[in-house]
ModelCIF file with pLDDT and N, C-alpha, C, O atoms, coordinates in Angstrom:
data_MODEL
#
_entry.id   MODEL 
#
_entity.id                         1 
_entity.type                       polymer 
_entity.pdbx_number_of_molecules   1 
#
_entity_poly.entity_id                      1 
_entity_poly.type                           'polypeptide(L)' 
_entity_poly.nstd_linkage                   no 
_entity_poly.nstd_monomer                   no 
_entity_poly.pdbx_seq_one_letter_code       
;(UNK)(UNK)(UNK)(UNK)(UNK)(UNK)(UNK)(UNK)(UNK)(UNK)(UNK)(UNK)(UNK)(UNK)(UNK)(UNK)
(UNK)(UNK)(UNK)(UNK)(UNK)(UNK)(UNK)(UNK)(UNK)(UNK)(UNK)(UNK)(UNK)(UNK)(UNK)
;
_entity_poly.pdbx_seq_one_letter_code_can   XXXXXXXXXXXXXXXXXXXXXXXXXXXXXXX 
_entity_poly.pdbx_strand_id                 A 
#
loop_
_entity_poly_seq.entity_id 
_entity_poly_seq.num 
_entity_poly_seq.mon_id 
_entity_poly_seq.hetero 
1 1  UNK n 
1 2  UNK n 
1 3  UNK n 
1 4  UNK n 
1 5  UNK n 
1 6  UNK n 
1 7  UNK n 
1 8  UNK n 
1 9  UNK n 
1 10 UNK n 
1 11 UNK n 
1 12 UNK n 
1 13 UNK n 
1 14 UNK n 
1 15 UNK n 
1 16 UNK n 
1 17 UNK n 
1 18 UNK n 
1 19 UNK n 
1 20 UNK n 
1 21 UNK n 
1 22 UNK n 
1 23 UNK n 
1 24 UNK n 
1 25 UNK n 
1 26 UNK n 
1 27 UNK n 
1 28 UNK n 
1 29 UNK n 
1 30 UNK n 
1 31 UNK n 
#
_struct_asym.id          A 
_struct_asym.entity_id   1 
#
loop_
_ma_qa_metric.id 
_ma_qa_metric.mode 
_ma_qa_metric.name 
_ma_qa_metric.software_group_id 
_ma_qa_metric.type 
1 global pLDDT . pLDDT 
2 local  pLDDT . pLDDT 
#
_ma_qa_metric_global.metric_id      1 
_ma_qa_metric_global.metric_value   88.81 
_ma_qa_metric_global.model_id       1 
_ma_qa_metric_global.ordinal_id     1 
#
loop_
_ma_qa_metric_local.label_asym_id 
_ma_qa_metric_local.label_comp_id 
_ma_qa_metric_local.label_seq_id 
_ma_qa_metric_local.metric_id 
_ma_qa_metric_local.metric_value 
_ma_qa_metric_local.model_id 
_ma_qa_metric_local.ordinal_id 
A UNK 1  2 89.00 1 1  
A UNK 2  2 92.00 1 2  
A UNK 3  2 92.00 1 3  
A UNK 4  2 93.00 1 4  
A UNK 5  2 93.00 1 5  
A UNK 6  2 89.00 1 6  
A UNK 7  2 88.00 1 7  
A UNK 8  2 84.00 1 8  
A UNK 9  2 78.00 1 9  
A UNK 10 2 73.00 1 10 
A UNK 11 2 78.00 1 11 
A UNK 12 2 90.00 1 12 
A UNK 13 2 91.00 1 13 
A UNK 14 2 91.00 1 14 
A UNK 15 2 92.00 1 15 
A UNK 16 2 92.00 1 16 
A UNK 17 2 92.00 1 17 
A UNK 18 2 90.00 1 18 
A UNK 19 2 87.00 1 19 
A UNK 20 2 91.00 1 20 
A UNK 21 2 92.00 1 21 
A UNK 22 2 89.00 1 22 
A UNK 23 2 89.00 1 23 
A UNK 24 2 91.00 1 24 
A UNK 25 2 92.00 1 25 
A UNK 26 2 88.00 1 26 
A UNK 27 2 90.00 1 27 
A UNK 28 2 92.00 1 28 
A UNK 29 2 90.00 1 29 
A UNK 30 2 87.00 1 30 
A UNK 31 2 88.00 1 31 
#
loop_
_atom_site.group_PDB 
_atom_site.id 
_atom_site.type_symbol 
_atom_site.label_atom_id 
_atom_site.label_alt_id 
_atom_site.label_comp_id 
_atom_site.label_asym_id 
_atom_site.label_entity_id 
_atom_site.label_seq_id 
_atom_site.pdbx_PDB_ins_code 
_atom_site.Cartn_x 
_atom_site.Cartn_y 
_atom_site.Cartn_z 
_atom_site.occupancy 
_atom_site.B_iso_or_equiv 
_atom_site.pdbx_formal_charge 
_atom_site.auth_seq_id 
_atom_site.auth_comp_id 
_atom_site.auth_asym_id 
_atom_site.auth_atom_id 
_atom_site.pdbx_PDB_model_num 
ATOM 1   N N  . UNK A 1 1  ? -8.035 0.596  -1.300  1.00 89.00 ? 1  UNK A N  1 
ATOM 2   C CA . UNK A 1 1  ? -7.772 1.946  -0.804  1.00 89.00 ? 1  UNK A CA 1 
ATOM 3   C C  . UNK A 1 1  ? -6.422 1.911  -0.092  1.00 89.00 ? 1  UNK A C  1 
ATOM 4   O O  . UNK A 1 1  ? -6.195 1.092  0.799   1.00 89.00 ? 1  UNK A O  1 
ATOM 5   N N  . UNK A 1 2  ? -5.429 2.918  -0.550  1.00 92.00 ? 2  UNK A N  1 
ATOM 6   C CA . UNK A 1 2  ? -3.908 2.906  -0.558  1.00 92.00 ? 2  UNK A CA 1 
ATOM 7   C C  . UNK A 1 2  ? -4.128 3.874  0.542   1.00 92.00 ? 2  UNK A C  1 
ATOM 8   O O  . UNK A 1 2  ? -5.061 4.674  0.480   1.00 92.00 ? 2  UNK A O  1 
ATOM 9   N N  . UNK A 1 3  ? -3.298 3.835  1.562   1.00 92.00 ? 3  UNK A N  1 
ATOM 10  C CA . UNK A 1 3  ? -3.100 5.095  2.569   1.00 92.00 ? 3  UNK A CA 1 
ATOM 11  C C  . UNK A 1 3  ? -1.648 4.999  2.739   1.00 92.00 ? 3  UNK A C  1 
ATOM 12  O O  . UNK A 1 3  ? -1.179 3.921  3.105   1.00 92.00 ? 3  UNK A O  1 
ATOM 13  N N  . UNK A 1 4  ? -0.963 5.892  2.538   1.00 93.00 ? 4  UNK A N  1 
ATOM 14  C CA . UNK A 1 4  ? 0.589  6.457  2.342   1.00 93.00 ? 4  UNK A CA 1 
ATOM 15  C C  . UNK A 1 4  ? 0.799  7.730  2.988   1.00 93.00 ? 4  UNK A C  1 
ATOM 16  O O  . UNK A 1 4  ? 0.255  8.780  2.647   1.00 93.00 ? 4  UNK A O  1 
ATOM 17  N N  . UNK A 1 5  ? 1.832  7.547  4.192   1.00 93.00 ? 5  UNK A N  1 
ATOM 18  C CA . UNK A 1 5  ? 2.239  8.414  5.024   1.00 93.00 ? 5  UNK A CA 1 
ATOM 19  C C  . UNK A 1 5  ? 3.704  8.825  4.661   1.00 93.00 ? 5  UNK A C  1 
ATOM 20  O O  . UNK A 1 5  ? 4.706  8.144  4.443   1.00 93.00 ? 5  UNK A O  1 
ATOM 21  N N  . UNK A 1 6  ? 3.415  10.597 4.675   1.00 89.00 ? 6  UNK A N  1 
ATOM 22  C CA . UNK A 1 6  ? 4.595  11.450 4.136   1.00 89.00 ? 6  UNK A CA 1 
ATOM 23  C C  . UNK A 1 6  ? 4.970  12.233 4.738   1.00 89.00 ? 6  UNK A C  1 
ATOM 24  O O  . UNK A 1 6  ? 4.245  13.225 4.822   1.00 89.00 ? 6  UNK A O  1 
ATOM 25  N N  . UNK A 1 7  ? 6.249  12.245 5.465   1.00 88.00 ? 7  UNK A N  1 
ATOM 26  C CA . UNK A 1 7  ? 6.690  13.251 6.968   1.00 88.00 ? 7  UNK A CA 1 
ATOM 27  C C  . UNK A 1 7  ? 6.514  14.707 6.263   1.00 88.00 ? 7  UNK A C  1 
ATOM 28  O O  . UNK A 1 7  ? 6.016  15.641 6.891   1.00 88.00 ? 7  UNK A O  1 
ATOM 29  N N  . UNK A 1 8  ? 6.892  14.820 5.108   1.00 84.00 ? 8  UNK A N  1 
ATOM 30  C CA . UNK A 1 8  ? 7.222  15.926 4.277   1.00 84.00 ? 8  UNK A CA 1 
ATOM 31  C C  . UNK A 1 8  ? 6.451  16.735 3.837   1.00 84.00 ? 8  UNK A C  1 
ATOM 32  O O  . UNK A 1 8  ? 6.711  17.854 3.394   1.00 84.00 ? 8  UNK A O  1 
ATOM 33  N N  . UNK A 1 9  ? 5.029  15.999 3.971   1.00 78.00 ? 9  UNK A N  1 
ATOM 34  C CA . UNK A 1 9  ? 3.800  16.806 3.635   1.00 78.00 ? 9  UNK A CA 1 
ATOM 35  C C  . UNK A 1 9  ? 3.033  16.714 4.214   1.00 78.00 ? 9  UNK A C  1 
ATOM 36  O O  . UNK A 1 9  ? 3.294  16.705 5.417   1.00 78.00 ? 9  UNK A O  1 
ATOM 37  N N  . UNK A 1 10 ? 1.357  16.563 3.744   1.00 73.00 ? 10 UNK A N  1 
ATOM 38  C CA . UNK A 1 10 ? -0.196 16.280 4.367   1.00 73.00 ? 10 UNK A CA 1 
ATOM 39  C C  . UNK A 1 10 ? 0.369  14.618 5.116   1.00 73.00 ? 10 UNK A C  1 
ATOM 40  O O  . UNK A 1 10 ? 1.130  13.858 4.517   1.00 73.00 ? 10 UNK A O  1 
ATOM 41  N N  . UNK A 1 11 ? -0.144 14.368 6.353   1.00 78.00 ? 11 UNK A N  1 
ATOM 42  C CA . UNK A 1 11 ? 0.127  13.503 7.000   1.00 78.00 ? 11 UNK A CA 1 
ATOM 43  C C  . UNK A 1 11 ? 0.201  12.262 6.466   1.00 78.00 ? 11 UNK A C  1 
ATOM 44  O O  . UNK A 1 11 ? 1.074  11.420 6.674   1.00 78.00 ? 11 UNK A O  1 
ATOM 45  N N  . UNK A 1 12 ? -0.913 12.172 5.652   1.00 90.00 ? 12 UNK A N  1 
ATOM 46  C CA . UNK A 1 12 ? -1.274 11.010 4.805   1.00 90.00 ? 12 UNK A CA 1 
ATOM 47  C C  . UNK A 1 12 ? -2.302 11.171 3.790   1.00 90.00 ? 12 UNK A C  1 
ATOM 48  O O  . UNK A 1 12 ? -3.246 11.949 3.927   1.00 90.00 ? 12 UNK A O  1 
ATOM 49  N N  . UNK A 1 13 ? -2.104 10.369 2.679   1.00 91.00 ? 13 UNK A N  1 
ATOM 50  C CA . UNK A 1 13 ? -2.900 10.526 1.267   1.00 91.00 ? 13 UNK A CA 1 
ATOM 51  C C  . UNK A 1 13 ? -3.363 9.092  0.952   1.00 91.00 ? 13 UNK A C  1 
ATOM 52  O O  . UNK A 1 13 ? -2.609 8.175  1.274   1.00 91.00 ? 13 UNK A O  1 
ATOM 53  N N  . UNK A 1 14 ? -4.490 8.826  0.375   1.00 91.00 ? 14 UNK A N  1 
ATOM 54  C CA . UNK A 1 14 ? -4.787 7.840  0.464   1.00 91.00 ? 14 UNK A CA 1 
ATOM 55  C C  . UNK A 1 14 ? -5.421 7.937  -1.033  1.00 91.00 ? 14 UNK A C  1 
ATOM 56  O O  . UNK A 1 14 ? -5.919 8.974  -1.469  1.00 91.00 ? 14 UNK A O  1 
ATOM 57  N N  . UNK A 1 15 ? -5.327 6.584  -1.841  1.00 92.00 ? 15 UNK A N  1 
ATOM 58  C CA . UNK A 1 15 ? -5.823 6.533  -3.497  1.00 92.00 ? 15 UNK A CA 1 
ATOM 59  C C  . UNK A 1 15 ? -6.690 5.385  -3.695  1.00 92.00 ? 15 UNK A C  1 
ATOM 60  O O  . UNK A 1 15 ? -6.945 4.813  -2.636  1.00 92.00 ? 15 UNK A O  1 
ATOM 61  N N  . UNK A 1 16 ? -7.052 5.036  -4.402  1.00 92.00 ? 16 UNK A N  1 
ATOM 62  C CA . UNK A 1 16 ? -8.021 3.685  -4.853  1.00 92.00 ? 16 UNK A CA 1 
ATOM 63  C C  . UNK A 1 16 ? -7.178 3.282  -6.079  1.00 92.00 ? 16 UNK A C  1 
ATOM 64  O O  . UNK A 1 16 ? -6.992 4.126  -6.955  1.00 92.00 ? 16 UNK A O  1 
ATOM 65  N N  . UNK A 1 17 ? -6.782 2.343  -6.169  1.00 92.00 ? 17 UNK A N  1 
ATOM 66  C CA . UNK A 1 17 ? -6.451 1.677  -6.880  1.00 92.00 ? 17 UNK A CA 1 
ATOM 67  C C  . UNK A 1 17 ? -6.701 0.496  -7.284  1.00 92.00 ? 17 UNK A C  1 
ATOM 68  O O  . UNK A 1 17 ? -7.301 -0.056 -6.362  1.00 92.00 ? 17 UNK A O  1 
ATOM 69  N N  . UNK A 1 18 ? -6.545 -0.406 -8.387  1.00 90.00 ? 18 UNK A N  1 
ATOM 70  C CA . UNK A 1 18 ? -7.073 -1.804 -8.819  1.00 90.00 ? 18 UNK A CA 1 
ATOM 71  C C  . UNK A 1 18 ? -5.803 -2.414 -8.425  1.00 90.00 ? 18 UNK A C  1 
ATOM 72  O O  . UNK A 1 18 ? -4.860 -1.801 -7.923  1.00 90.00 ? 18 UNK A O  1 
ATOM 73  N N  . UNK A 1 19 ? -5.846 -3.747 -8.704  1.00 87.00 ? 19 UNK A N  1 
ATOM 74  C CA . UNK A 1 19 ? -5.134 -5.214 -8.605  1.00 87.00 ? 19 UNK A CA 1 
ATOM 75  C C  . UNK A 1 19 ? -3.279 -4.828 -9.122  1.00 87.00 ? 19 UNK A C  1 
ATOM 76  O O  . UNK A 1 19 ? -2.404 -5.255 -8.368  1.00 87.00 ? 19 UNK A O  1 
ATOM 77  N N  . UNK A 1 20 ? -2.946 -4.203 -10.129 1.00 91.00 ? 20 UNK A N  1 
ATOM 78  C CA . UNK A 1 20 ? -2.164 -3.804 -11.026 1.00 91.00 ? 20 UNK A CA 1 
ATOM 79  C C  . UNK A 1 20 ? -1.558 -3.194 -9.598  1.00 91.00 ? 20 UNK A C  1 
ATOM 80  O O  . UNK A 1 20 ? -1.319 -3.885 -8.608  1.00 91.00 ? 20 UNK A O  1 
ATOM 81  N N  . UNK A 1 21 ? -1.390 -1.986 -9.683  1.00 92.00 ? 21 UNK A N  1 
ATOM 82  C CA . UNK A 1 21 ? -1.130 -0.758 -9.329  1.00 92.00 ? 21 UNK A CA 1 
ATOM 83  C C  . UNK A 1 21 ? -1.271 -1.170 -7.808  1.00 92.00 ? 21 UNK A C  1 
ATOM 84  O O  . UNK A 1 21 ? -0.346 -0.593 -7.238  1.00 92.00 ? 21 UNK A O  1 
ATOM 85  N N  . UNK A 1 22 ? -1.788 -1.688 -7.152  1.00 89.00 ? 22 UNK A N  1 
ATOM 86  C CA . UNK A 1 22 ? -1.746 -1.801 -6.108  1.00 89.00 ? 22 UNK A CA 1 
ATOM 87  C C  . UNK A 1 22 ? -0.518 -2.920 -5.245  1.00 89.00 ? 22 UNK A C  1 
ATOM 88  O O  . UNK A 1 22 ? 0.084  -2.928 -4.171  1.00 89.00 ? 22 UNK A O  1 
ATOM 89  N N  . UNK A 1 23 ? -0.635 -3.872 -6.600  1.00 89.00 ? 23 UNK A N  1 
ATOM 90  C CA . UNK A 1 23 ? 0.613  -4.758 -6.400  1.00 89.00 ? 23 UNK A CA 1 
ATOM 91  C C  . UNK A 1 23 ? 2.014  -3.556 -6.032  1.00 89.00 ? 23 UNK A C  1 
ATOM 92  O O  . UNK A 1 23 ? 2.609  -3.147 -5.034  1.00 89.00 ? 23 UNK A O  1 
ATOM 93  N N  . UNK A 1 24 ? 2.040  -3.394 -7.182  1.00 91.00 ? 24 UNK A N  1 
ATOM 94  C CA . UNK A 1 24 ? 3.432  -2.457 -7.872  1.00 91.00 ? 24 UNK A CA 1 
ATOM 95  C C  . UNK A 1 24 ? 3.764  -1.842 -6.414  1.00 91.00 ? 24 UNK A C  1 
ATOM 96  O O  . UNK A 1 24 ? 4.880  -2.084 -5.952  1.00 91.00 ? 24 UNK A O  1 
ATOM 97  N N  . UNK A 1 25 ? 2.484  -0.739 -5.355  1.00 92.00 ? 25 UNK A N  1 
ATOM 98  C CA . UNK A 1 25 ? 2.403  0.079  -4.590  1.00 92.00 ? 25 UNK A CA 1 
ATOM 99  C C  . UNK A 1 25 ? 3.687  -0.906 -3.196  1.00 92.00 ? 25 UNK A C  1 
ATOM 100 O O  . UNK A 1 25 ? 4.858  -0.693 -2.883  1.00 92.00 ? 25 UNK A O  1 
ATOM 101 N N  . UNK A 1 26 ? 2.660  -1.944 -2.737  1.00 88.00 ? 26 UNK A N  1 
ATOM 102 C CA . UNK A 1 26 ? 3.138  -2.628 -2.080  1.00 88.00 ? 26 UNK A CA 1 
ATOM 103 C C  . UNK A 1 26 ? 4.787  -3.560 -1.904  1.00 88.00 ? 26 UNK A C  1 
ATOM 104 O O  . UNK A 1 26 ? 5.380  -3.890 -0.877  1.00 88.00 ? 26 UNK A O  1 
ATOM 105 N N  . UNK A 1 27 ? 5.179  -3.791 -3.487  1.00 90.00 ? 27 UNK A N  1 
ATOM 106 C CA . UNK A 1 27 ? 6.085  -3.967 -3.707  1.00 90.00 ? 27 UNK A CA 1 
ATOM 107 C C  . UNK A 1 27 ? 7.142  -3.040 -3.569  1.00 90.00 ? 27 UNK A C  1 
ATOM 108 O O  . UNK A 1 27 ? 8.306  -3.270 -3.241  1.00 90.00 ? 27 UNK A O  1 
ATOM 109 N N  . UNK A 1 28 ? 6.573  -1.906 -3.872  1.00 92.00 ? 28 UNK A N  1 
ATOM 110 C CA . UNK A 1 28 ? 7.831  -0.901 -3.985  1.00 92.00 ? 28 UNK A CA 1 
ATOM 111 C C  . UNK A 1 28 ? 7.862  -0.145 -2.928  1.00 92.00 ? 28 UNK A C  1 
ATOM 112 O O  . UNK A 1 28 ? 8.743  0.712  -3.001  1.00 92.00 ? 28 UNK A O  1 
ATOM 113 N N  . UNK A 1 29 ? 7.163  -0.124 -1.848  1.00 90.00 ? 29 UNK A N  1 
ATOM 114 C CA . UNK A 1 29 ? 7.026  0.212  -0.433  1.00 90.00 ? 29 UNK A CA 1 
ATOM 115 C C  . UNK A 1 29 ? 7.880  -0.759 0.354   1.00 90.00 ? 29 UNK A C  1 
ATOM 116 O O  . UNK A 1 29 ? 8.748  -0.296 1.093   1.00 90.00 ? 29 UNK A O  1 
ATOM 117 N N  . UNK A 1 30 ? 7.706  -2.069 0.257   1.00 87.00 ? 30 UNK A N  1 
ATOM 118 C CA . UNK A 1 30 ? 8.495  -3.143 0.584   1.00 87.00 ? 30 UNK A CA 1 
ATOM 119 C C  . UNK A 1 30 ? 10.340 -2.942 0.399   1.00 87.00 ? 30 UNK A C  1 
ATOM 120 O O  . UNK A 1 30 ? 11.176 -2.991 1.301   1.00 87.00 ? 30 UNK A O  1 
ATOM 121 N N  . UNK A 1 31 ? 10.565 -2.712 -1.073  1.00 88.00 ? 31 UNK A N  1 
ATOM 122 C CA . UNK A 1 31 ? 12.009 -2.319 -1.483  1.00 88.00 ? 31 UNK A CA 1 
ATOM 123 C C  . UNK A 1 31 ? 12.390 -1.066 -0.870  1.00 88.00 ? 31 UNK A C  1 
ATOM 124 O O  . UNK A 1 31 ? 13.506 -0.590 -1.079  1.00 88.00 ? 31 UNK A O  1 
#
């Protein structure tokens, strides 16, 4: 469970994601 905070919108959104996609999430939050 992904929780992602967006000044620009709803405070925060949060997704379920698997192994894949969750990598990718973290990585590209990181960059």
């Amino acid at each position: 469970h992904l929780t992602v905070y967006d000044p620009a919108g709803p405070s925060k959104q949060t997704w379920v994601c698997d192994e894949a996609n969750t990598e990718r999430v973290v990585t590209d939050d990181h960059a």
